[in-house]
C-alpha atoms as a PDB file:
ATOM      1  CA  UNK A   1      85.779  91.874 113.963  1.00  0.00           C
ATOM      2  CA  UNK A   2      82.560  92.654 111.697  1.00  0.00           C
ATOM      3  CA  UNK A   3      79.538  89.980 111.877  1.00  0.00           C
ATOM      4  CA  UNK A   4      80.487  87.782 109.147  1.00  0.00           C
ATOM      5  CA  UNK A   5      83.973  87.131 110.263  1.00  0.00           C
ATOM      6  CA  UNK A   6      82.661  86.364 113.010  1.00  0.00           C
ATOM      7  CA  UNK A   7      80.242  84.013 112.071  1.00  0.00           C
ATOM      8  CA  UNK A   8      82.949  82.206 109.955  1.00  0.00           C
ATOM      9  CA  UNK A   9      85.162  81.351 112.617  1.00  0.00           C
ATOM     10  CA  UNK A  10      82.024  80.196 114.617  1.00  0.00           C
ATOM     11  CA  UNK A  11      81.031  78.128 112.012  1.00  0.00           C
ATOM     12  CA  UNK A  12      85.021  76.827 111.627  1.00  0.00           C
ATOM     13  CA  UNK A  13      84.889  76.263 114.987  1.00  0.00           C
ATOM     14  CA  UNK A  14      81.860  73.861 114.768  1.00  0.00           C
ATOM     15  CA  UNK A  15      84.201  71.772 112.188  1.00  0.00           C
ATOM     16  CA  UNK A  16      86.859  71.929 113.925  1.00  0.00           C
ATOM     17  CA  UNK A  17      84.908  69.266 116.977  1.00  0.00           C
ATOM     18  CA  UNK A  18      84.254  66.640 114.087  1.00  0.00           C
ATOM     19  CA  UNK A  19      86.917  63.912 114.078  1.00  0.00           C
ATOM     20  CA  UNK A  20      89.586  63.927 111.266  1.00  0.00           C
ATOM     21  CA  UNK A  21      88.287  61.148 109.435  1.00  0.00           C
ATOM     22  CA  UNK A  22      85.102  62.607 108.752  1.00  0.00           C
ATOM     23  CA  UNK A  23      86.943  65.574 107.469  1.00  0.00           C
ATOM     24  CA  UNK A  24      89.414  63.958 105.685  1.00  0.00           C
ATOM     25  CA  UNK A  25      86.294  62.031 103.962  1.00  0.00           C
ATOM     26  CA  UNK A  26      84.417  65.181 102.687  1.00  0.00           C
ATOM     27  CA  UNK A  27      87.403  67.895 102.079  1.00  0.00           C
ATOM     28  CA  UNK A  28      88.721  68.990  99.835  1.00  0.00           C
ATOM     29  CA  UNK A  29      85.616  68.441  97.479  1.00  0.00           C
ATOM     30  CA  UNK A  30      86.801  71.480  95.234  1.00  0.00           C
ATOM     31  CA  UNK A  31      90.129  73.391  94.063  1.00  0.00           C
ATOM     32  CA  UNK A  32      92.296  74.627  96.777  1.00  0.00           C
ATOM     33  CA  UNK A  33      93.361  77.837  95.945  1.00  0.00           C
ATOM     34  CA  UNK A  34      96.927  78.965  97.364  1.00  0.00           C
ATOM     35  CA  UNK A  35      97.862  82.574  97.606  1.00  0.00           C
ATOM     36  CA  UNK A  36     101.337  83.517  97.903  1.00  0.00           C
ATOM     37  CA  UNK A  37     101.920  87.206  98.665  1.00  0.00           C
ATOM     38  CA  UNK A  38     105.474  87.824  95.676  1.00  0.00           C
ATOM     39  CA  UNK A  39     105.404  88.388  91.900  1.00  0.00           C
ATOM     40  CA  UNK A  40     106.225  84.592  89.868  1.00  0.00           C
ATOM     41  CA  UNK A  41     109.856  83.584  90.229  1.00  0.00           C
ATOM     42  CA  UNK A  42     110.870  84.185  93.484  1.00  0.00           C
ATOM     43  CA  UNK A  43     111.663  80.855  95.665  1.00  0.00           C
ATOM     44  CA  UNK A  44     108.625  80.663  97.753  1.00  0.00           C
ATOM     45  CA  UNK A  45     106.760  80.519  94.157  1.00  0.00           C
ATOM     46  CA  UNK A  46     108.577  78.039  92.749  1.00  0.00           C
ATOM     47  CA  UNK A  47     108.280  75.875  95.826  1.00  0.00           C
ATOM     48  CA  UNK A  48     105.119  76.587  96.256  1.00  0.00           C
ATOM     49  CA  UNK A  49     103.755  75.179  92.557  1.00  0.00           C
ATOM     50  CA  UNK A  50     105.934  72.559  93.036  1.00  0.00           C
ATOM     51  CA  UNK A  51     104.370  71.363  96.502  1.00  0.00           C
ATOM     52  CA  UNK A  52     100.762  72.554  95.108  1.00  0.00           C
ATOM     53  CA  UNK A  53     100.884  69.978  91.789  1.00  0.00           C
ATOM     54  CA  UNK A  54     102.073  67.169  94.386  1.00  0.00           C
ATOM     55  CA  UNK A  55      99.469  67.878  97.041  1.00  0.00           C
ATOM     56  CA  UNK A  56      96.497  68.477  93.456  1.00  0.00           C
ATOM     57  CA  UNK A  57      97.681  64.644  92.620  1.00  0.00           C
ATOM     58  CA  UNK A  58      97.493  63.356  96.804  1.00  0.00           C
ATOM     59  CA  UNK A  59      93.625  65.404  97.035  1.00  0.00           C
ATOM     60  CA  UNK A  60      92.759  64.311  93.689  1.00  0.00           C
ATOM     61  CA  UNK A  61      91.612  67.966  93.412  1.00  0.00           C
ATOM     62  CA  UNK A  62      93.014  71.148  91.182  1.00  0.00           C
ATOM     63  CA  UNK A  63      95.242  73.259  94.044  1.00  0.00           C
ATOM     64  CA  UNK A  64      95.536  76.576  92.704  1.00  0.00           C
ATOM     65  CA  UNK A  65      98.292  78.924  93.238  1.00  0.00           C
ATOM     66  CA  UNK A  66      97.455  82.747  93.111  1.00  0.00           C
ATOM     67  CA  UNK A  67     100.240  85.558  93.117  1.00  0.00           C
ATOM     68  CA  UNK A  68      99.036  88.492  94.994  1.00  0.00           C
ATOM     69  CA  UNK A  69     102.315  90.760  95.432  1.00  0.00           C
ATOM     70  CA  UNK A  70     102.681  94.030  97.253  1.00  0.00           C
ATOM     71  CA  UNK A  71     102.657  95.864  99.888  1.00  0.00           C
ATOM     72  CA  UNK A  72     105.007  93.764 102.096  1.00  0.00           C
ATOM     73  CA  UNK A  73     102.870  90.807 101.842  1.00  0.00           C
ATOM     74  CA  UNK A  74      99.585  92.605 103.456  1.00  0.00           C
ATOM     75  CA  UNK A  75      97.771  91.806  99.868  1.00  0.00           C
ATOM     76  CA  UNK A  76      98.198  88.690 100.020  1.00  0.00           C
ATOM     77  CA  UNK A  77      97.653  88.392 103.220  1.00  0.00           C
ATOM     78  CA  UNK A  78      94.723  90.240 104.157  1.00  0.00           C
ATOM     79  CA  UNK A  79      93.104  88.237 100.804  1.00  0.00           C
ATOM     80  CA  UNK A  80      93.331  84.887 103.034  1.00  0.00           C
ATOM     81  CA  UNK A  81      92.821  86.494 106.229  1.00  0.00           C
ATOM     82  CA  UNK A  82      89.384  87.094 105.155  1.00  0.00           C
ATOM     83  CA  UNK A  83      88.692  83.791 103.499  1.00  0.00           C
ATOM     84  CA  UNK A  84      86.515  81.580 104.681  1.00  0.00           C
ATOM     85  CA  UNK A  85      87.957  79.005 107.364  1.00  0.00           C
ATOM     86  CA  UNK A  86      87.172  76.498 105.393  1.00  0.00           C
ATOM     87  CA  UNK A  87      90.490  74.891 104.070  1.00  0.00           C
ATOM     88  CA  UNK A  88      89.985  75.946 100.733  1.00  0.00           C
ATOM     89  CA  UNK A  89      91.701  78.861 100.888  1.00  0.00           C
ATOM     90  CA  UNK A  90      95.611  79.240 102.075  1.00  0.00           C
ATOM     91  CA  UNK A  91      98.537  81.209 102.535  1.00  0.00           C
ATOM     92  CA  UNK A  92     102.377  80.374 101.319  1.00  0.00           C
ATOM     93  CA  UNK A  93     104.221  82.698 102.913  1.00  0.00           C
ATOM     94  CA  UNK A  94     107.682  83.733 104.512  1.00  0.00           C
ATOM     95  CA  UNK A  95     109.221  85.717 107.088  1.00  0.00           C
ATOM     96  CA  UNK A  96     107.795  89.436 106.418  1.00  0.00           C
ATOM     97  CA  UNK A  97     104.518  88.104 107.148  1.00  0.00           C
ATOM     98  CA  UNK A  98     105.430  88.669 110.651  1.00  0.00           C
ATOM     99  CA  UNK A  99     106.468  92.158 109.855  1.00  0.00           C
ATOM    100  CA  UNK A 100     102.985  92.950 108.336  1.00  0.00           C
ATOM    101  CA  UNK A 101     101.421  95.054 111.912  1.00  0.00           C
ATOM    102  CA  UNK A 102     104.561  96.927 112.827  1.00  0.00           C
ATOM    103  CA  UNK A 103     105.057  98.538 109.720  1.00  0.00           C
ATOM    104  CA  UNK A 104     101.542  99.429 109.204  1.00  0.00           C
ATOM    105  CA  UNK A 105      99.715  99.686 112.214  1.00  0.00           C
ATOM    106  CA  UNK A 106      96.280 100.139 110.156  1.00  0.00           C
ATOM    107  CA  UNK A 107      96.457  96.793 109.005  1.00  0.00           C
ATOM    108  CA  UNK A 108      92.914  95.305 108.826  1.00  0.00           C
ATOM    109  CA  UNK A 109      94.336  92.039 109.963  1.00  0.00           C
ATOM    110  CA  UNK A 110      97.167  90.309 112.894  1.00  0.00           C
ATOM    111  CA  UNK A 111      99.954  88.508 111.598  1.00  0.00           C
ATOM    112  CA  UNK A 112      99.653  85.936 114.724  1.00  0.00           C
ATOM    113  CA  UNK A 113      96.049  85.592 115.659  1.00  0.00           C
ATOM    114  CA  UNK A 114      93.848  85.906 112.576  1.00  0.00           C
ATOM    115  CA  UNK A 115      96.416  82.912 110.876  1.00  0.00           C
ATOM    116  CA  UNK A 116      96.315  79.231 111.468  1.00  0.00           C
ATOM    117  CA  UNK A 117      99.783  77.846 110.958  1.00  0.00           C
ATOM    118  CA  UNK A 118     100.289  74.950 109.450  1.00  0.00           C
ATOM    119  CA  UNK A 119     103.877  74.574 108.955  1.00  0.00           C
ATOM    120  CA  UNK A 120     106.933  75.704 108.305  1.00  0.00           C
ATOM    121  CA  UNK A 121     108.572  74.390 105.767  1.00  0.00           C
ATOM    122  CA  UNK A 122     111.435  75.357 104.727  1.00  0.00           C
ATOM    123  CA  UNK A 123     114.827  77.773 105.895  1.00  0.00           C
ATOM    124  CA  UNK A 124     116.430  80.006 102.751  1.00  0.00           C
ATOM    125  CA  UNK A 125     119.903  80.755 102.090  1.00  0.00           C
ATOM    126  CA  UNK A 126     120.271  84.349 101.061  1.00  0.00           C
ATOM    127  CA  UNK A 127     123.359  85.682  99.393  1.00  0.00           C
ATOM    128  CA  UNK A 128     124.243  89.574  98.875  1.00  0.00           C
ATOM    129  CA  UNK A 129     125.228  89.815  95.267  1.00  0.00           C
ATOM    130  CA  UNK A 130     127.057  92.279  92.620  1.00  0.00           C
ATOM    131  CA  UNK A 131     127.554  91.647  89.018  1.00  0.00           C
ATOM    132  CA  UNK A 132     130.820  89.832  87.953  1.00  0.00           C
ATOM    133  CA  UNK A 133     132.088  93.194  86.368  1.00  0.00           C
ATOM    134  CA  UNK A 134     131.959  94.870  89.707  1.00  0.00           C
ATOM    135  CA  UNK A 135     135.360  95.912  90.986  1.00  0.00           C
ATOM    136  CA  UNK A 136     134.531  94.445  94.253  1.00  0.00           C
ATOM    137  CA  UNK A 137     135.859  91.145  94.649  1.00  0.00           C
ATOM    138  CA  UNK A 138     134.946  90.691  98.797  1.00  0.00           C
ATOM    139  CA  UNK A 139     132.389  92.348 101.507  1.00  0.00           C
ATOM    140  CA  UNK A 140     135.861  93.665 102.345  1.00  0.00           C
ATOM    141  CA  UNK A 141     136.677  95.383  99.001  1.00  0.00           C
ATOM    142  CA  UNK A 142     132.971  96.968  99.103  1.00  0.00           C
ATOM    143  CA  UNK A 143     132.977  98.461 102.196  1.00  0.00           C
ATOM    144  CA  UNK A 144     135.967  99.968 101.497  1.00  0.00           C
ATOM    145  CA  UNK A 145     134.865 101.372  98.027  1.00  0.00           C
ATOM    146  CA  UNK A 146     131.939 103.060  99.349  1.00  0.00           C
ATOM    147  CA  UNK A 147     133.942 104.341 102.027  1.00  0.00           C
ATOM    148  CA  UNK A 148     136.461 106.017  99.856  1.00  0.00           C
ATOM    149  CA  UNK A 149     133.721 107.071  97.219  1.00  0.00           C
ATOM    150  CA  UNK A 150     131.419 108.681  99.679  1.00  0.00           C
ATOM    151  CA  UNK A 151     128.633 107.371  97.499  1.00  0.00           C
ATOM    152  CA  UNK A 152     125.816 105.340  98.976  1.00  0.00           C
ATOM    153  CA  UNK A 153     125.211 101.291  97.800  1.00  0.00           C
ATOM    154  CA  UNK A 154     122.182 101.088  96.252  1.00  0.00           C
ATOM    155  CA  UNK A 155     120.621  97.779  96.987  1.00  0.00           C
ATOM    156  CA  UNK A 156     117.402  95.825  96.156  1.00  0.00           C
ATOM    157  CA  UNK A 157     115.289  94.073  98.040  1.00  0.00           C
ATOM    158  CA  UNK A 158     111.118  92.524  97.810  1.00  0.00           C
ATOM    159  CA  UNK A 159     109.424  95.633  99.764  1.00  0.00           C
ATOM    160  CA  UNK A 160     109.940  97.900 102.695  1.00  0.00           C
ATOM    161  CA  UNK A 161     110.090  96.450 106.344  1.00  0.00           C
ATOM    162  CA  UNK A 162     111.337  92.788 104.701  1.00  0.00           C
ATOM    163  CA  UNK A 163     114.148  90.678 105.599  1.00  0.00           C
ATOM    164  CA  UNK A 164     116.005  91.561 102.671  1.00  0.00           C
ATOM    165  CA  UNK A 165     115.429  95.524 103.334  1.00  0.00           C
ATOM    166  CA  UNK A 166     116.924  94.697 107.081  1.00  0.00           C
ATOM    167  CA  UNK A 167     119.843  92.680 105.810  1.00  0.00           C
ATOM    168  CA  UNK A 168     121.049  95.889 103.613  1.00  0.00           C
ATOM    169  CA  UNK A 169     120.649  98.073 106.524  1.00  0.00           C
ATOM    170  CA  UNK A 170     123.010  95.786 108.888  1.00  0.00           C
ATOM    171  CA  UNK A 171     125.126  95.621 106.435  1.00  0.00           C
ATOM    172  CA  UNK A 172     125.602  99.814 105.997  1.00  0.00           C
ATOM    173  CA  UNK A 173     125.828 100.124 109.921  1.00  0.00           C
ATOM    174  CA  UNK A 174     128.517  97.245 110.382  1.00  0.00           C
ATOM    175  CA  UNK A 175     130.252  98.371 107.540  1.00  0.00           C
ATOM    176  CA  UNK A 176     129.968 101.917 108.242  1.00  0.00           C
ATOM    177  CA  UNK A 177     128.822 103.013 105.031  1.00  0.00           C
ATOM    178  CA  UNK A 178     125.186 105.028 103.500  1.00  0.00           C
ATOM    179  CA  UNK A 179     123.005 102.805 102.015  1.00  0.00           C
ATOM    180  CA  UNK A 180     119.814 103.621  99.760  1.00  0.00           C
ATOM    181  CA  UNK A 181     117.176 100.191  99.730  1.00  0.00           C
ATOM    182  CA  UNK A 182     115.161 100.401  96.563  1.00  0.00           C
ATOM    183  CA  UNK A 183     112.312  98.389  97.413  1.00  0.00           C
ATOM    184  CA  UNK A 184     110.243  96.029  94.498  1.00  0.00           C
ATOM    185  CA  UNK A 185     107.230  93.868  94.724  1.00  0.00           C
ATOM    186  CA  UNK A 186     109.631  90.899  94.522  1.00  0.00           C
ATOM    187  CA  UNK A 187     112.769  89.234  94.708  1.00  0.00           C
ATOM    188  CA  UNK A 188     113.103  88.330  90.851  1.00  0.00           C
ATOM    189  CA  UNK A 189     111.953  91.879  90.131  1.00  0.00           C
ATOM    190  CA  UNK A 190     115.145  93.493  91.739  1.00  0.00           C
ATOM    191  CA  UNK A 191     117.596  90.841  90.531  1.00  0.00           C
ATOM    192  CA  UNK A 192     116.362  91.947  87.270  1.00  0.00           C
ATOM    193  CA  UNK A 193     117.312  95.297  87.307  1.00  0.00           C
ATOM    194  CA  UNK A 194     120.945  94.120  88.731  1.00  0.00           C
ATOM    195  CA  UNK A 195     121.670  92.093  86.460  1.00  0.00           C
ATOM    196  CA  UNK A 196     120.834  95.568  83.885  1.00  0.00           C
ATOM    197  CA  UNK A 197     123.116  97.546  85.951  1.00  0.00           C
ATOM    198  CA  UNK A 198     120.248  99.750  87.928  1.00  0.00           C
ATOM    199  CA  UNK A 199     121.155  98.574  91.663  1.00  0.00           C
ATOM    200  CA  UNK A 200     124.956  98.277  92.528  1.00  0.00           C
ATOM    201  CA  UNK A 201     123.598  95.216  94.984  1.00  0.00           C
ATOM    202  CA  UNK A 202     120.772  93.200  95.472  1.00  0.00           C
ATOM    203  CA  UNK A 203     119.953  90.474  98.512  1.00  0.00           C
ATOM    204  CA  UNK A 204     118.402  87.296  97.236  1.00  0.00           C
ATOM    205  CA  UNK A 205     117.965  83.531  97.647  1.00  0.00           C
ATOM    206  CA  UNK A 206     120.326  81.428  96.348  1.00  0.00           C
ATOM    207  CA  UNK A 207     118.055  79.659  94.755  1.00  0.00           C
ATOM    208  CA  UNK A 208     116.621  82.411  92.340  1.00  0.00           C
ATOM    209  CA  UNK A 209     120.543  83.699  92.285  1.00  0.00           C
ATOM    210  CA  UNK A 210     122.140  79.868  91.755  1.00  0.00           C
ATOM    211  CA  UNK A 211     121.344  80.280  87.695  1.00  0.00           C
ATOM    212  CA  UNK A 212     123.065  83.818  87.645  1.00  0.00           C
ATOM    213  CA  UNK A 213     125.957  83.139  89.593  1.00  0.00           C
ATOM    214  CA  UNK A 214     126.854  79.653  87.716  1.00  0.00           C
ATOM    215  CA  UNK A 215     126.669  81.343  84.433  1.00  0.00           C
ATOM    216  CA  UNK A 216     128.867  83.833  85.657  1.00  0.00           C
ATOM    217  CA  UNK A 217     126.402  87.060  85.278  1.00  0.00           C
ATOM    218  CA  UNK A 218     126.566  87.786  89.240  1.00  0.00           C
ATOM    219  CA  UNK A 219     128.867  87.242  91.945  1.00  0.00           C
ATOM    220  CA  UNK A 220     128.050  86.314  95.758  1.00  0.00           C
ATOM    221  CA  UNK A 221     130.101  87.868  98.285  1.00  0.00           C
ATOM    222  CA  UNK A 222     128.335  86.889 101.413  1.00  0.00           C
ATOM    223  CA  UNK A 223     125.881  84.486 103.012  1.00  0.00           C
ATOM    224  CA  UNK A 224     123.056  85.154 105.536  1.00  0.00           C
ATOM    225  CA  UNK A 225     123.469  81.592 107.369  1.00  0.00           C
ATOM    226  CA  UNK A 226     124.400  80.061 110.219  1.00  0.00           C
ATOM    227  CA  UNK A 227     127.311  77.377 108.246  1.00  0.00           C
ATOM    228  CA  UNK A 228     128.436  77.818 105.083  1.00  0.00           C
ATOM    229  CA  UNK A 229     126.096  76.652 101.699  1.00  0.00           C
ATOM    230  CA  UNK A 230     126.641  73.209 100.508  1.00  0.00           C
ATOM    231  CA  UNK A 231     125.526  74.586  96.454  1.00  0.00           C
ATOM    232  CA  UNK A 232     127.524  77.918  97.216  1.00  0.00           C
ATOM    233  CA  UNK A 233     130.675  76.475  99.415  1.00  0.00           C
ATOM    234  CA  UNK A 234     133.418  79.009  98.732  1.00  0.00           C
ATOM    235  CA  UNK A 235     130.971  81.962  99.724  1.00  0.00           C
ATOM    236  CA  UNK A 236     131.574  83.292 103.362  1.00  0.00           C
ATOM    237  CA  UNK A 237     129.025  83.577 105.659  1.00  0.00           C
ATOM    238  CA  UNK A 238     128.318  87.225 107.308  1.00  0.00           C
ATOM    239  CA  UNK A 239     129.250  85.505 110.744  1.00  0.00           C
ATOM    240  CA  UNK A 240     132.519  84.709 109.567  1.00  0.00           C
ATOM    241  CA  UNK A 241     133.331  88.038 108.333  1.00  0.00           C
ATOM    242  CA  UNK A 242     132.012  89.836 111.760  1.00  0.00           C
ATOM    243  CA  UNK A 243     128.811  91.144 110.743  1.00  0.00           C
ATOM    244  CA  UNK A 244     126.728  90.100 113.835  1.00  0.00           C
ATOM    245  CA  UNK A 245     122.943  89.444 113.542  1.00  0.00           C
ATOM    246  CA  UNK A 246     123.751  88.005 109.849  1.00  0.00           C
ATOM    247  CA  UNK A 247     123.617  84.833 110.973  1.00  0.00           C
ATOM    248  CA  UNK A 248     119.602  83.897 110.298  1.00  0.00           C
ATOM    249  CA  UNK A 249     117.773  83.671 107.004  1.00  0.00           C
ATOM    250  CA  UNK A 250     114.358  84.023 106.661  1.00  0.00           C
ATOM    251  CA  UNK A 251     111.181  80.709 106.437  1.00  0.00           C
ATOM    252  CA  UNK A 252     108.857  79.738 103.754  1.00  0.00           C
ATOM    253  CA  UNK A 253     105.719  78.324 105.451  1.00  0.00           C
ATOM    254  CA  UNK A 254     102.182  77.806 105.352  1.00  0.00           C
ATOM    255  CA  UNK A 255      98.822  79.639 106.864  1.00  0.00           C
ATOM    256  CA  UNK A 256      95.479  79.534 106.791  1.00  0.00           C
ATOM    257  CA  UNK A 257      92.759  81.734 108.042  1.00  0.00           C
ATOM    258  CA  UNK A 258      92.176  82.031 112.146  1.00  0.00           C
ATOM    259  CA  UNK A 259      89.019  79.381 112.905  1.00  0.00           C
ATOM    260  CA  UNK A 260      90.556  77.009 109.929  1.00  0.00           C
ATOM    261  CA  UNK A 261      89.434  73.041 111.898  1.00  0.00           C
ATOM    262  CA  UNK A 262      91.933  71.103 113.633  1.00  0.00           C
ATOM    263  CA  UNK A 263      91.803  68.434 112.088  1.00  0.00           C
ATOM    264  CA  UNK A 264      92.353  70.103 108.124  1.00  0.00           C
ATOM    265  CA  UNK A 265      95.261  72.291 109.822  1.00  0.00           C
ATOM    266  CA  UNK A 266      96.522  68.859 110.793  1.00  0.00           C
ATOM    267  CA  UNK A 267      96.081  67.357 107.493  1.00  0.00           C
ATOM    268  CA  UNK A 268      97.255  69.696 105.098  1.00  0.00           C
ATOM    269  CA  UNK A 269     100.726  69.593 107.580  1.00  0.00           C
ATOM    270  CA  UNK A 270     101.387  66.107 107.485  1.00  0.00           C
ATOM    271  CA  UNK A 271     100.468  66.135 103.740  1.00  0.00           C
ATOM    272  CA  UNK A 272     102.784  69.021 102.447  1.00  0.00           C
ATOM    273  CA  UNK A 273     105.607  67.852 105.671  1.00  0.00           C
ATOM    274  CA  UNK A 274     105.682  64.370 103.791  1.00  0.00           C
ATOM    275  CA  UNK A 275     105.705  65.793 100.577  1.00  0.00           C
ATOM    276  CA  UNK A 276     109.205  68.070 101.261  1.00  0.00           C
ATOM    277  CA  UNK A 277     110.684  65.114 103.417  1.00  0.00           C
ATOM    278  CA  UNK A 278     110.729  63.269 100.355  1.00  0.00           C
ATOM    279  CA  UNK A 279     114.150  62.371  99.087  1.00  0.00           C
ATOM    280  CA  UNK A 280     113.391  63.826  95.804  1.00  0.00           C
ATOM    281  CA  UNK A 281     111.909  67.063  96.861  1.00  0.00           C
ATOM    282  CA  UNK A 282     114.500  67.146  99.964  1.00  0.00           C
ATOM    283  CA  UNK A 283     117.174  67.120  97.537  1.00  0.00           C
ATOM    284  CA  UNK A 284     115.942  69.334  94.614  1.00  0.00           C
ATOM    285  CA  UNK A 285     115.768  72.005  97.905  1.00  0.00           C
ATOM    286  CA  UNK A 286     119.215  71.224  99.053  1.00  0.00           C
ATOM    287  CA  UNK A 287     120.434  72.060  95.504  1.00  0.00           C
ATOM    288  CA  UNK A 288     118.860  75.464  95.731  1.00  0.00           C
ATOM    289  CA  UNK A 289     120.028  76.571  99.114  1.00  0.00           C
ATOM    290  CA  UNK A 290     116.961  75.580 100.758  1.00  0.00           C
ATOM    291  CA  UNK A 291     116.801  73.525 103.862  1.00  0.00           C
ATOM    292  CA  UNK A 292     113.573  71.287 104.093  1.00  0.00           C
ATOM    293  CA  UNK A 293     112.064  71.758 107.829  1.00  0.00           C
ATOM    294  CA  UNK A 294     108.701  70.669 108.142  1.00  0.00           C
ATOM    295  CA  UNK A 295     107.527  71.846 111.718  1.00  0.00           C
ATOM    296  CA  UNK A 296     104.251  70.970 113.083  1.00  0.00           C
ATOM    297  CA  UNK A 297     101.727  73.468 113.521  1.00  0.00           C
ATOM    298  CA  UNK A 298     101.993  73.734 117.331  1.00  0.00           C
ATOM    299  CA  UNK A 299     105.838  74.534 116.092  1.00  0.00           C
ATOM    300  CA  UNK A 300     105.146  76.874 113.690  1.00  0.00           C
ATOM    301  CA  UNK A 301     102.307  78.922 115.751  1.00  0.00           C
ATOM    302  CA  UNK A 302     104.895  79.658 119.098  1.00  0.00           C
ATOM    303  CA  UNK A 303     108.110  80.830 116.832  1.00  0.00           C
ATOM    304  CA  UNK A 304     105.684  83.195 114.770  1.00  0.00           C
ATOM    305  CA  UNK A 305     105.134  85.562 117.919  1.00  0.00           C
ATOM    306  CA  UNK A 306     109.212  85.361 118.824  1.00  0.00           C
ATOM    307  CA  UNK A 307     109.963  86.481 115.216  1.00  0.00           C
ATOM    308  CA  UNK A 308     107.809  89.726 115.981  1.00  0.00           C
ATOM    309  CA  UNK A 309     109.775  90.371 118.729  1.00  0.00           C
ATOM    310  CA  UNK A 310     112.573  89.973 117.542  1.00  0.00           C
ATOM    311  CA  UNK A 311     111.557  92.341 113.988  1.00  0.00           C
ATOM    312  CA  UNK A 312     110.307  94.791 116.749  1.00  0.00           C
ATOM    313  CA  UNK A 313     113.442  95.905 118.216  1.00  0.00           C
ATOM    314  CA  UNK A 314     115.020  95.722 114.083  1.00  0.00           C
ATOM    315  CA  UNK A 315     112.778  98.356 113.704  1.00  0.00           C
ATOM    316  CA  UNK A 316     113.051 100.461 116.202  1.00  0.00           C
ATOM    317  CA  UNK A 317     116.606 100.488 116.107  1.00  0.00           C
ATOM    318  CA  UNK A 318     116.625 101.217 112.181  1.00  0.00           C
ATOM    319  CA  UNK A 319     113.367 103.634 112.340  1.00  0.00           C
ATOM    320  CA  UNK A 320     112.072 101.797 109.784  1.00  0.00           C
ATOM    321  CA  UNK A 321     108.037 102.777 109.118  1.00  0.00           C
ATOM    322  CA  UNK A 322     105.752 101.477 106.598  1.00  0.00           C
ATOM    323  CA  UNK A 323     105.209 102.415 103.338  1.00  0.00           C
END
């Protein structure tokens, strides 16, 4: 840890003994700037502005949101890792954050300790998808074209060592065909080029799917959930068609840099938990295959080192390496 790292987190430390209401009196006193590690478009973005103009009208203070994509996440990341601790700059996030050390051992920063979580607040539905002019109709009918092709499925997915890039590899060892990820700086990105016929399949959230697949441009043939989707009902989910380990979708939450005070981690929770508990927000999630969740940060902080674990052994079964 160089000296002025160091020095910041003493410094955070120092704020973090003064009592919330003191805190809560004197921050934010500028913009809050938001970094969220994916290209504009994705669901994390959209969610993200859409909980950043609530919590700019709560603060009475401009919260700005930053798109820093690549690189599985790390520049992104590593931007807010070295931020100040002051509570002025964050990190929206989701579930390859955790990923970010194992596939690059060189990273300059930890995943677990140099991140304050704040919460998590959400749980997406993600949906493998074709076009509608694809002659596969079912999981069932895909596997078995591969199979009898002996080509590979191409497949999309937001970066190498993600969620998406393990969901496409599950799928090729369950179904016992090859499989070639293509990897993009984000989820819109590679939904892009399947909707222009460059990938054969791409994994994605229902909610940045849900426009495609209503106007009839793509087709979902699967669901990576634990119950079926109440915007997407007549889509199986993996578990029902025997893929095993299908059965958990990824988490949108929020960070903010190692030595962040207490009390601010505390606030900004309870501010952005309230703001996706709201009926309004709670529903306009719902409709997009999103389940509100709104853990506390105590929450948030223990599952983060389980979901390295359990990426670990994903990893080293695959041999999956970073980029």
């Amino acid at each position: 840890m160089d000296s002025t790292r160091r020095c910041l987190l003493v410094a955070g430390a120092a704020l973090g003994s003064m009592p919330l209401r003191a805190l809560a009196q004197e921050w934010p006193a500028r913009a809050v700037k938001i970094v969220i590690p994916s290209a504009p478009g994705s669901s994390p973005d959209r969610f993200t502005r859409l909980i950043a103009e609530r919590l700019s009208k709560q603060w009475n203070q401009a919260v700005v949101v930053e798109n820093r994509p690549g690189a599985s996440t790390r520049i992104g990341a590593g931007e807010v890792a070295r931020a100040a601790p002051d509570g002025y700059t964050l990190l929206s996030t989701f579930g390859t954050h955790t990923m970010a050390k194992l596939l690059n051992p060189d990273t300059p920063y930890d995943p677990v300790t140099d991140f304050a979580a704040i919460t998590q607040y959400a749980v997406p539905e993600v949906v493998m998808l074709v076009r509608s002019d694809s002659p596969y109709q079912t999981l069932k009918d895909l596997a078995a074209g591969y199979k009898s092709s002996g080509r590979p499925m191409r497949y999309g997915h937001f970066g190498n060592g993600s969620s998406f890039h393990f969901y496409g590899l599950v799928v090729g060892r369950i179904a016992g065909i090859e499989v070639v990820p293509v990897a993009y700086k984000g989820e819109a990105l590679h939904l892009n080029d399947l909707l222009g016929g460059h990938l054969d399949v791409s994994f994605n959230s229902v909610g940045t799917a849900l426009p495609h697949i209503r106007s009839g441009k793509l087709r979902a043939l699967a669901n990576v959930a634990p119950g079926r989707s109440k915007v997407l009902p007549d889509v199986p989910t993996f578990a029902e068609l025997g893929y095993e380990g299908m059965e958990r979708g990824g988490w949108f939450g929020f960070l903010a840099p190692a030595g962040t005070p207490a009390g601010l981690v505390d606030k900004v929770s309870k501010d952005i938990i309230a703001i996706v508990n709201d009926p309004a927000m709670a529903r306009l999630m719902r409709d997009q295959g999103i389940e509100p969740v709104g853990s506390t940060p105590r929450e948030f902080s223990r599952a983060i080192p389980v979901e390295v674990q359990q990426w670990q052994r994903l990893m080293t079964e695959f041999k999956v390496k970073g980029e």
